[in-house]
Protein backbone atom coordinates (compact mmCIF):
# COMPACT_ATOMS: atom_id res chain seq x y z
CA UNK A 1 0.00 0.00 0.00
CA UNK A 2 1.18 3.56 -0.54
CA UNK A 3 0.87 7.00 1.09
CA UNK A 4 -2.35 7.19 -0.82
CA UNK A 5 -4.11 4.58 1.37
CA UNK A 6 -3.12 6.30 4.63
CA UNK A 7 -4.19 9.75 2.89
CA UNK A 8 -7.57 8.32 1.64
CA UNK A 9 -8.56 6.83 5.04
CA UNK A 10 -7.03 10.26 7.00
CA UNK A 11 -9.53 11.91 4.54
CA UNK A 12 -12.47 9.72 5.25
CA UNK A 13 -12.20 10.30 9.32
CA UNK A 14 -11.58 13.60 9.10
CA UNK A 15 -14.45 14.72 6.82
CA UNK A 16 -16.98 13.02 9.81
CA UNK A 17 -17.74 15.83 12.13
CA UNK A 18 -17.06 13.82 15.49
CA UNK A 19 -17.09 15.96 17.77
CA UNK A 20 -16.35 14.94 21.87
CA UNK A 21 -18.29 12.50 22.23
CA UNK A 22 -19.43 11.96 18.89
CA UNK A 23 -18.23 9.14 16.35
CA UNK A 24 -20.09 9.59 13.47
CA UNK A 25 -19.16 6.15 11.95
CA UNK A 26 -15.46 6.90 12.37
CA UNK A 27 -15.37 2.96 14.25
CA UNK A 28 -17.76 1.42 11.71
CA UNK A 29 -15.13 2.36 8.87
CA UNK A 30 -12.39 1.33 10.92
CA UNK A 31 -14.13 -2.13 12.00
CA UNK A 32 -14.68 -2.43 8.68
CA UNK A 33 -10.99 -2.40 7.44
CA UNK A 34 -9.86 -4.71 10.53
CA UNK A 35 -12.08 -7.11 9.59
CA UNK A 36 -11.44 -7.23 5.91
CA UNK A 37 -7.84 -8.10 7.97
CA UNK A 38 -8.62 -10.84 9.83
CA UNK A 39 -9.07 -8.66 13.32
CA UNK A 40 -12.32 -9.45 15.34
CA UNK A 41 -13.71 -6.29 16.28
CA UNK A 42 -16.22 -5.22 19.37
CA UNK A 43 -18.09 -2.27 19.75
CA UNK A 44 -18.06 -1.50 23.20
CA UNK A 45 -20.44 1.46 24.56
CA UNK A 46 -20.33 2.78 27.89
CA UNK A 47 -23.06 5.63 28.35
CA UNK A 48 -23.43 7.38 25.08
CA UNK A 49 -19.47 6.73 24.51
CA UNK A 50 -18.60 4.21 21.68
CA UNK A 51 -15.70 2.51 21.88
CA UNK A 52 -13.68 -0.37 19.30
CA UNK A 53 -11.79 -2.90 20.28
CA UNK A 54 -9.91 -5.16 17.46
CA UNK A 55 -7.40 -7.81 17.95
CA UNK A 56 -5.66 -10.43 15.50
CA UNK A 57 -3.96 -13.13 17.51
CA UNK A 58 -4.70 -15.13 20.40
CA UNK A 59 -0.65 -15.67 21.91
CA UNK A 60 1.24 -13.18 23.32
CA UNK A 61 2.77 -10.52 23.38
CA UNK A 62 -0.17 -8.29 22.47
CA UNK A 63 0.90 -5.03 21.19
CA UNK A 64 -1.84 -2.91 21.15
CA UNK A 65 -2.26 1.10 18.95
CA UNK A 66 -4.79 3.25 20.86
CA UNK A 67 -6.33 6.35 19.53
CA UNK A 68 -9.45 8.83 19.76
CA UNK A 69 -11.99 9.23 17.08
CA UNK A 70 -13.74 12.43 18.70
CA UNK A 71 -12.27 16.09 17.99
CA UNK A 72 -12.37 19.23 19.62
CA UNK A 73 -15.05 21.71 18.85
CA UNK A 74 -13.65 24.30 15.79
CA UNK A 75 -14.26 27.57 16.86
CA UNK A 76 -14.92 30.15 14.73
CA UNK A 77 -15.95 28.41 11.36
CA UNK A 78 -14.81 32.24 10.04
CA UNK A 79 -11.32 31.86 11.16
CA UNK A 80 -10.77 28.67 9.23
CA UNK A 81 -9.46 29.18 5.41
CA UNK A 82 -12.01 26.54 4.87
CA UNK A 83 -14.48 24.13 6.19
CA UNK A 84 -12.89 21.87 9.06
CA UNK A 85 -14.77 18.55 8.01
CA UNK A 86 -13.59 19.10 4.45
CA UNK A 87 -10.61 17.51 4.33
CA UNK A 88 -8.51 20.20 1.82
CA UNK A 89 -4.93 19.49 0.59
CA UNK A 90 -2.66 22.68 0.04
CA UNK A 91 0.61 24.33 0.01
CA UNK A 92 1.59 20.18 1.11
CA UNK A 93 -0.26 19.87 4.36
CA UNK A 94 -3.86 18.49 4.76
CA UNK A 95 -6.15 20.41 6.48
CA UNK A 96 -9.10 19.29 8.83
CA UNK A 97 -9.99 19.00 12.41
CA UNK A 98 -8.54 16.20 13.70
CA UNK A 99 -5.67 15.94 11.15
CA UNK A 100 -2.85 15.95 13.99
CA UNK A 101 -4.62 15.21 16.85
CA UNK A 102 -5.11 12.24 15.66
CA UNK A 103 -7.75 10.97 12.71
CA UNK A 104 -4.03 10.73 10.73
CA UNK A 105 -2.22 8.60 13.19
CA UNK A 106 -5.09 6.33 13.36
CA UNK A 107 -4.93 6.00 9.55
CA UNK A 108 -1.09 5.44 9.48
CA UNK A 109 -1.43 2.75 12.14
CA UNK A 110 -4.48 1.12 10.51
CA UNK A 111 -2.72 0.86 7.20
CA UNK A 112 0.77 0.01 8.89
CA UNK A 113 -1.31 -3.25 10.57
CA UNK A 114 -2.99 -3.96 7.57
CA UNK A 115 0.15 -4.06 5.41
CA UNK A 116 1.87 -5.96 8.37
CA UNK A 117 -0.22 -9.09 8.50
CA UNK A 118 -0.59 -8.86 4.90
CA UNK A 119 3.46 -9.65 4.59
CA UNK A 120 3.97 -11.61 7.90
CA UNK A 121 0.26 -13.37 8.43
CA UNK A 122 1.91 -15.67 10.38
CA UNK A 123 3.78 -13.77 12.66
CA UNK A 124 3.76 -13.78 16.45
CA UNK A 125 1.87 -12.49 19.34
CA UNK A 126 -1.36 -10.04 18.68
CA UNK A 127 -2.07 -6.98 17.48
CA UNK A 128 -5.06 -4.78 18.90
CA UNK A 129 -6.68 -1.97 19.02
CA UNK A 130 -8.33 0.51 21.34
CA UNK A 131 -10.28 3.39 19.74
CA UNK A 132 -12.43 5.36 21.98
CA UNK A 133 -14.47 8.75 21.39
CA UNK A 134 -14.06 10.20 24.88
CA UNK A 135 -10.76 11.35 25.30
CA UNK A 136 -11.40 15.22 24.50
CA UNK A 137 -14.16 14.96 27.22
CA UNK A 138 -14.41 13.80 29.94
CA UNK A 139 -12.51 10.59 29.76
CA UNK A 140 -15.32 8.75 32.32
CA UNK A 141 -16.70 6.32 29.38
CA UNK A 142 -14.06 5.54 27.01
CA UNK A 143 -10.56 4.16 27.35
CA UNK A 144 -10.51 3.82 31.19
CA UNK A 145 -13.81 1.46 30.74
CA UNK A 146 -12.50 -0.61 28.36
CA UNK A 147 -9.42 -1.30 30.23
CA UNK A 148 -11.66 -2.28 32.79
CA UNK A 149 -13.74 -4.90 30.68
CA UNK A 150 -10.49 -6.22 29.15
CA UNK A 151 -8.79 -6.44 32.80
CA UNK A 152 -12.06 -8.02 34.07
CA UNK A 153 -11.34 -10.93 31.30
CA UNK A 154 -8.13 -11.43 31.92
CA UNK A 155 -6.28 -9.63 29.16
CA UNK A 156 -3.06 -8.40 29.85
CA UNK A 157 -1.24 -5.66 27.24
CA UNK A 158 2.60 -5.77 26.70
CA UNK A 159 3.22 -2.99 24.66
CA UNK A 160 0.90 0.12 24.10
CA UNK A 161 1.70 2.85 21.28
CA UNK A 162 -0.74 5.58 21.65
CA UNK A 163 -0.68 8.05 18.53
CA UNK A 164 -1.17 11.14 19.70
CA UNK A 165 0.87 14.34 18.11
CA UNK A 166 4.04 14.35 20.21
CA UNK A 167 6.55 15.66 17.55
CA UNK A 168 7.83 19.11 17.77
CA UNK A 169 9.57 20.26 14.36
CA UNK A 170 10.18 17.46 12.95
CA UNK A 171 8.42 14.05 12.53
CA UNK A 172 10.55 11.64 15.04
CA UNK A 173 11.73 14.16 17.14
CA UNK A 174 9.71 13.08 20.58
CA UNK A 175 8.35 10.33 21.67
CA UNK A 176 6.12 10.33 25.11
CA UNK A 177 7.36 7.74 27.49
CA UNK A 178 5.34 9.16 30.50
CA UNK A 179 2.78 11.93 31.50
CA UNK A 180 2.67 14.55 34.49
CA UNK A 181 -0.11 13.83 37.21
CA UNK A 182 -3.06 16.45 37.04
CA UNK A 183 -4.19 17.58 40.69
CA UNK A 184 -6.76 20.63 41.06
CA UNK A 185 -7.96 22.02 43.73
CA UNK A 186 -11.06 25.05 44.62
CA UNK A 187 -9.82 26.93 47.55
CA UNK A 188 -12.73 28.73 49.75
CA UNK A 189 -11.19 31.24 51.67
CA UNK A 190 -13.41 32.48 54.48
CA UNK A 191 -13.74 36.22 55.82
CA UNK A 192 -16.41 38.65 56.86
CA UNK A 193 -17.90 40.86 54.72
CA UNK A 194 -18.55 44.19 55.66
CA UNK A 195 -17.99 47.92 54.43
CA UNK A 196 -15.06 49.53 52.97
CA UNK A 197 -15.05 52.07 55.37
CA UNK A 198 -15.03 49.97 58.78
CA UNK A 199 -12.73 47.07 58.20
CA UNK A 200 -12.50 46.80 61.97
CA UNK A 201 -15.89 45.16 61.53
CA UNK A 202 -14.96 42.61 58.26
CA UNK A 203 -12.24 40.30 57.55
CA UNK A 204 -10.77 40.49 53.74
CA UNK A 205 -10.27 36.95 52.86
CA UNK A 206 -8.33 38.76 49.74
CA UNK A 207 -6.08 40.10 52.02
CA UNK A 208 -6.10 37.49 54.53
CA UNK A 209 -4.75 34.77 51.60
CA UNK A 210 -2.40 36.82 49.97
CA UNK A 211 0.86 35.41 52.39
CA UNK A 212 -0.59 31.93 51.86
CA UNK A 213 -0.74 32.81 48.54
CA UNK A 214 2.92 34.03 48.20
CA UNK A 215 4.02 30.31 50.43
CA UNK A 216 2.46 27.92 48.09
CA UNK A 217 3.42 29.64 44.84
CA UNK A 218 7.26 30.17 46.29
CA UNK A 219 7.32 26.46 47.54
CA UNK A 220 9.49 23.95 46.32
CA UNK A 221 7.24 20.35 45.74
CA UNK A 222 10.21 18.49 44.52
CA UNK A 223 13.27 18.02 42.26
CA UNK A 224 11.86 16.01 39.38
CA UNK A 225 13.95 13.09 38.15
CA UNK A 226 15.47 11.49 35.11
CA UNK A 227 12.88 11.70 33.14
CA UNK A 228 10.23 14.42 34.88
CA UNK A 229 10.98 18.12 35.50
CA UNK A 230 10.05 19.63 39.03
CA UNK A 231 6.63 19.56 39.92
CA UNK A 232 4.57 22.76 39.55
CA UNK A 233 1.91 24.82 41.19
CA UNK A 234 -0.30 27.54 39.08
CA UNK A 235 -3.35 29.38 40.42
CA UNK A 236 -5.87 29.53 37.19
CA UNK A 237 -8.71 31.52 38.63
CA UNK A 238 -9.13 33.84 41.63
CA UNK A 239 -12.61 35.23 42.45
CA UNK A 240 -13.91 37.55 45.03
CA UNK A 241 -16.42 40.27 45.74
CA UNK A 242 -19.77 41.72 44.78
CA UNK A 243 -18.76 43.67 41.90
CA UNK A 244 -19.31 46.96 43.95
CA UNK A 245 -15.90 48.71 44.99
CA UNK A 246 -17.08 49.85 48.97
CA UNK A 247 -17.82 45.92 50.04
CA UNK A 248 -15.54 43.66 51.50
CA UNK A 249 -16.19 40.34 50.60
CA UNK A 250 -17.64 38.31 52.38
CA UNK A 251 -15.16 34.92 50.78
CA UNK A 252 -12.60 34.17 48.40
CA UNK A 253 -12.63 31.34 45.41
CA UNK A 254 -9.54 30.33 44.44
CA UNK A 255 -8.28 27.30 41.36
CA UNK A 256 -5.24 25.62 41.41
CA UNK A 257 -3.57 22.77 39.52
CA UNK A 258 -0.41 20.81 40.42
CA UNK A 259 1.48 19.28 37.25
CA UNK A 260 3.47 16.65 38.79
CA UNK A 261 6.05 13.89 39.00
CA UNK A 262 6.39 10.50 39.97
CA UNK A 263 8.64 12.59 42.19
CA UNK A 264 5.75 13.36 44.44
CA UNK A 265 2.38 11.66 45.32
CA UNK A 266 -1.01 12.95 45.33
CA UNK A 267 -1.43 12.51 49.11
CA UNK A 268 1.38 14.53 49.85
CA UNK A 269 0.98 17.26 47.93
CA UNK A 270 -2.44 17.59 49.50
CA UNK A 271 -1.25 17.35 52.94
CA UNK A 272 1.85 20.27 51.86
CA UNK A 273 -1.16 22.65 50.72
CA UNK A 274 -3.10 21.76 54.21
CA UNK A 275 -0.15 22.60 56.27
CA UNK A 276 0.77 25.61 54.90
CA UNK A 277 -2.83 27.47 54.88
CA UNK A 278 -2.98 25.81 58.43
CA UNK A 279 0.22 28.11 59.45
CA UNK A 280 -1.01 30.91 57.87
CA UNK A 281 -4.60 30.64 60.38
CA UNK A 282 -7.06 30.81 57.31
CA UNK A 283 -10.70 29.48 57.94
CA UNK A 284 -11.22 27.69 54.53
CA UNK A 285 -12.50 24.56 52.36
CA UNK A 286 -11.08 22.60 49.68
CA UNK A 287 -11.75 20.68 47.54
CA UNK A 288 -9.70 18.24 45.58
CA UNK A 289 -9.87 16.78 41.98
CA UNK A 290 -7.27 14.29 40.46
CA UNK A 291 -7.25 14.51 37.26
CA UNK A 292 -4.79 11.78 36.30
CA UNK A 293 -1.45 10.00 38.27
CA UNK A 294 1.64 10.11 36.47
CA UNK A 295 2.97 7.03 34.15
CA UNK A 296 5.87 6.51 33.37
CA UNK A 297 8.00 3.74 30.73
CA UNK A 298 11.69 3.62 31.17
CA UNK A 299 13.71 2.80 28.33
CA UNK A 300 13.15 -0.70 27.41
CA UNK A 301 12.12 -2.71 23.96
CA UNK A 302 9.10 -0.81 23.27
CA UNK A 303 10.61 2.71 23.74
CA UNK A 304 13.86 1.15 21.74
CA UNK A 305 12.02 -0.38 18.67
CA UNK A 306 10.07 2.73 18.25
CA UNK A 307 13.69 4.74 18.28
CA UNK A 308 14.85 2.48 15.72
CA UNK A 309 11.68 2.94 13.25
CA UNK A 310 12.60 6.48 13.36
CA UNK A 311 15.61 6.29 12.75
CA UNK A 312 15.36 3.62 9.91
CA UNK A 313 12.51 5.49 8.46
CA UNK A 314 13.90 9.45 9.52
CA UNK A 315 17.48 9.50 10.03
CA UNK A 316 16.39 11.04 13.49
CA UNK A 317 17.93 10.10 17.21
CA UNK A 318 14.39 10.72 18.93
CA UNK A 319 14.37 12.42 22.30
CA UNK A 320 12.41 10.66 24.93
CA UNK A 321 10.23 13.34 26.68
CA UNK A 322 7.31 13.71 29.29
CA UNK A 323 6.08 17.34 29.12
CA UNK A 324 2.62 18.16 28.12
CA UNK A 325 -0.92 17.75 29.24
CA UNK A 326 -2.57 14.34 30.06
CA UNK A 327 -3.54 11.23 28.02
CA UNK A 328 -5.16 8.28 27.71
CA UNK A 329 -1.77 6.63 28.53
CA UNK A 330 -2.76 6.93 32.04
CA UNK A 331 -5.35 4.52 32.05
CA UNK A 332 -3.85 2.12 29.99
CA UNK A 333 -0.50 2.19 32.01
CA UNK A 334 -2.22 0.49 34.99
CA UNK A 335 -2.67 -2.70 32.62
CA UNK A 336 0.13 -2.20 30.29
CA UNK A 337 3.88 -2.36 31.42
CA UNK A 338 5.08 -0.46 28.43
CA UNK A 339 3.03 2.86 27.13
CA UNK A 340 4.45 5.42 24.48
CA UNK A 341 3.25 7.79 22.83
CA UNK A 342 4.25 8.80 19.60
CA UNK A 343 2.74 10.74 16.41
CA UNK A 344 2.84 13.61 13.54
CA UNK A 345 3.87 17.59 14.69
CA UNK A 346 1.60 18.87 16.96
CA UNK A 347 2.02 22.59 16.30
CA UNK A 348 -1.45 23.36 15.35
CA UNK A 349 -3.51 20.87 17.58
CA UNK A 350 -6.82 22.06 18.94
CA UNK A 351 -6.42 25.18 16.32
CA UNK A 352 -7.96 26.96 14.16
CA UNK A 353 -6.30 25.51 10.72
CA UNK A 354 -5.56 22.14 12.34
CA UNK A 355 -3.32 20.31 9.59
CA UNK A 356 -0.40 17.96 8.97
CA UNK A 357 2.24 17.79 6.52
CA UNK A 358 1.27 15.52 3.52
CA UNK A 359 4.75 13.72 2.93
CA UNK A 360 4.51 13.01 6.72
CA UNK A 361 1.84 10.84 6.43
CA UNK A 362 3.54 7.56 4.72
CA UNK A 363 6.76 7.44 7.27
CA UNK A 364 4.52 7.76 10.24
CA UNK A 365 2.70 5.01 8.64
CA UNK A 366 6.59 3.02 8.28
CA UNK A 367 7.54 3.82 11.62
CA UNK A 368 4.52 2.05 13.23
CA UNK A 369 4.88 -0.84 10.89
CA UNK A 370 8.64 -1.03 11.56
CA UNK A 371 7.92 -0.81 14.97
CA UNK A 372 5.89 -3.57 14.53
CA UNK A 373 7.81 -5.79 12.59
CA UNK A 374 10.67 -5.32 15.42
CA UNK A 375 8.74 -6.47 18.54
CA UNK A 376 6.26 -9.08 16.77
CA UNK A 377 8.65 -10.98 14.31
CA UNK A 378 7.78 -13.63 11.95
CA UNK A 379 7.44 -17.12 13.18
């Protein structure tokens, strides 16, 4: 197959408007191909969340490609130089919602499986995989349940490549072995509110935060590691008063989010906070949201067959990295000793002009099939 077949099927996801948590037949299609493979393929819903999984092979190891049908929302339909669900080639990139992040990995990795068992049907192990259409939402009904069901039968994954966009400038640059933790938290700061003009008879809770404040943002959570920078504190919303400028409010709202390591647990981050508005005498609640743990792969066969597909297939030494936001690798890292993450440039993700570079497309599509041929040889 040739760059065409991973273009044609890129075009076919991208031109169904799946937005979070829609599918619009982006599964049926895909089911479809597997099939036609020799893959036996379940559609697994959970609430109004569909979900594929496909596997050829009963033996192990099982090395599984997960991805995400559904696509943030496009914004302004005004700001695009044309319609997002019209997949439109120019100036060599393809243009779409969902062309980086990640209807064209799916297509590469589709097509790299499909050429794969077409040239080594009898190799070893299995090949699945896990498609889901909740991971720009809220990630309660897609890839965490199906880990579930497949942990409830028994299934055990060995190596996981998830294709999001992880490149930088150049295709093969990074490759995810690991994500930060995401922990919120809504502060409630309790004063008195009163009048401007007697603040003998109110308590600010503005003013009785603000050295708290200046102790958790100065603090120093922990050193990072090999592989994870320092973890990091960042207030993202502060809210007080009436809206009138002679009352002293009567609370304070405060958001937070800790990015963190493997450096540093949830637990004690929580109990750090606690302590320090403890010191500082403030009468508050809070309230605590973790958004995912940190995962993290160290180097090992998955992380070094995927190096050497990129470097076959790119002339690139990849750089192993684990900055960004969270993924689905979090869930399936509980059930999966090996999780990486690895796809096409991810400048332009969740923009407006999403697109990917056209002679990108057939090397991704090589590097997962390399990849492949590397960890599940022929018998």
């Amino acid at each position: 197959m040739s760059t065409s077949s991973v273009l044609a099927l890129a075009r076919d996801l991208i031109s169904r408007p799946s937005v979070t948590p829609e599918d619009y037949g982006c599964q049926q299609a895909l089911a479809e191909r597997l099939q036609a493979a020799g893959f036996d393929c379940e559609h697994l819903m959970f609430g109004n969340v569909a979900n594929l999984w496909a596997r050829r092979g009963t033996t192990g190891p099982l090395l599984v490609f997960a991805g995400h049908t559904d696509v943030v929302p496009t914004g302004p339909l005004e700001r695009w130089d044309s319609d997002p669900f019209i997949p439109t080639e120019r100036d060599g990139k393809l243009y779409g919602r969902g062309a980086a992040d990640m209807k064209s990995s799916i297509a590469a990795f589709v097509v790299a499986a499909e050429e794969f068992v077409a040239s080594r049907p009898d190799h070893q192990g299995s090949i699945g995989l896990l498609i889901t259409a909740d991971e720009e939402g809220p990630s309660v009904d897609g890839t965490v349940k199906v880990c579930q069901t497949l942990a409830e039968r028994g299934i055990t994954l060995d190596y996981c490549i998830v294709g999001e966009p992880t490149s930088v400038d150049h295709l093969g640059d990074t490759v995810k072995n690991g994500r930060r933790g995401s922990l919120s938290g809504k502060l409630i700061i309790k004063g008195k509110q009163g009048h401007v003009a007697y603040p003998h008879l109110a308590r600010n809770p503005i003013h009785l935060a603000g050295p708290a404040l200046v102790a958790l943002t100065a603090a120093h959570w922990d050193d990072g590691n090999e592989y994870f920078p320092p973890t990091t504190f960042q207030i993202s919303n502060l809210h007080a008063g009436t809206g009138a400028t002679n009352v002293v409010p009567g609370i304070a709202e405060l958001d937070f989010n800790f990015r963190f390591s493997t450096a540093s647990t949830p637990d004690a981050l929580k109990a750090r906070v606690t302590d320090i508005l403890d010191t500082h005498g403030l009468d508050y609640d809070l309230h605590w949201t973790l958004g995912g743990e940190p995962f993290l792969t160290p180097r090992g066969e998955l992380s070094t067959a995927m190096a050497e597909a990129i470097r076959a297939e790119t002339g690139i030494d990849t750089q192993l990295s684990t900055t960004g936001g969270t993924s689905d690798g979090r869930f399936i890292a509980k059930m999966c000793p090996q999780v990486i993450e690895f796809g096409p440039i991810n400048a332009s993700i969740h923009q407006v002009n999403e697109h990917i570079l056209l002679d990108t497309l057939d090397p991704l599509k090589n590097i997962y099939r390399r990849t492949l041929e590397q960890l599940l040889p022929s018998r």
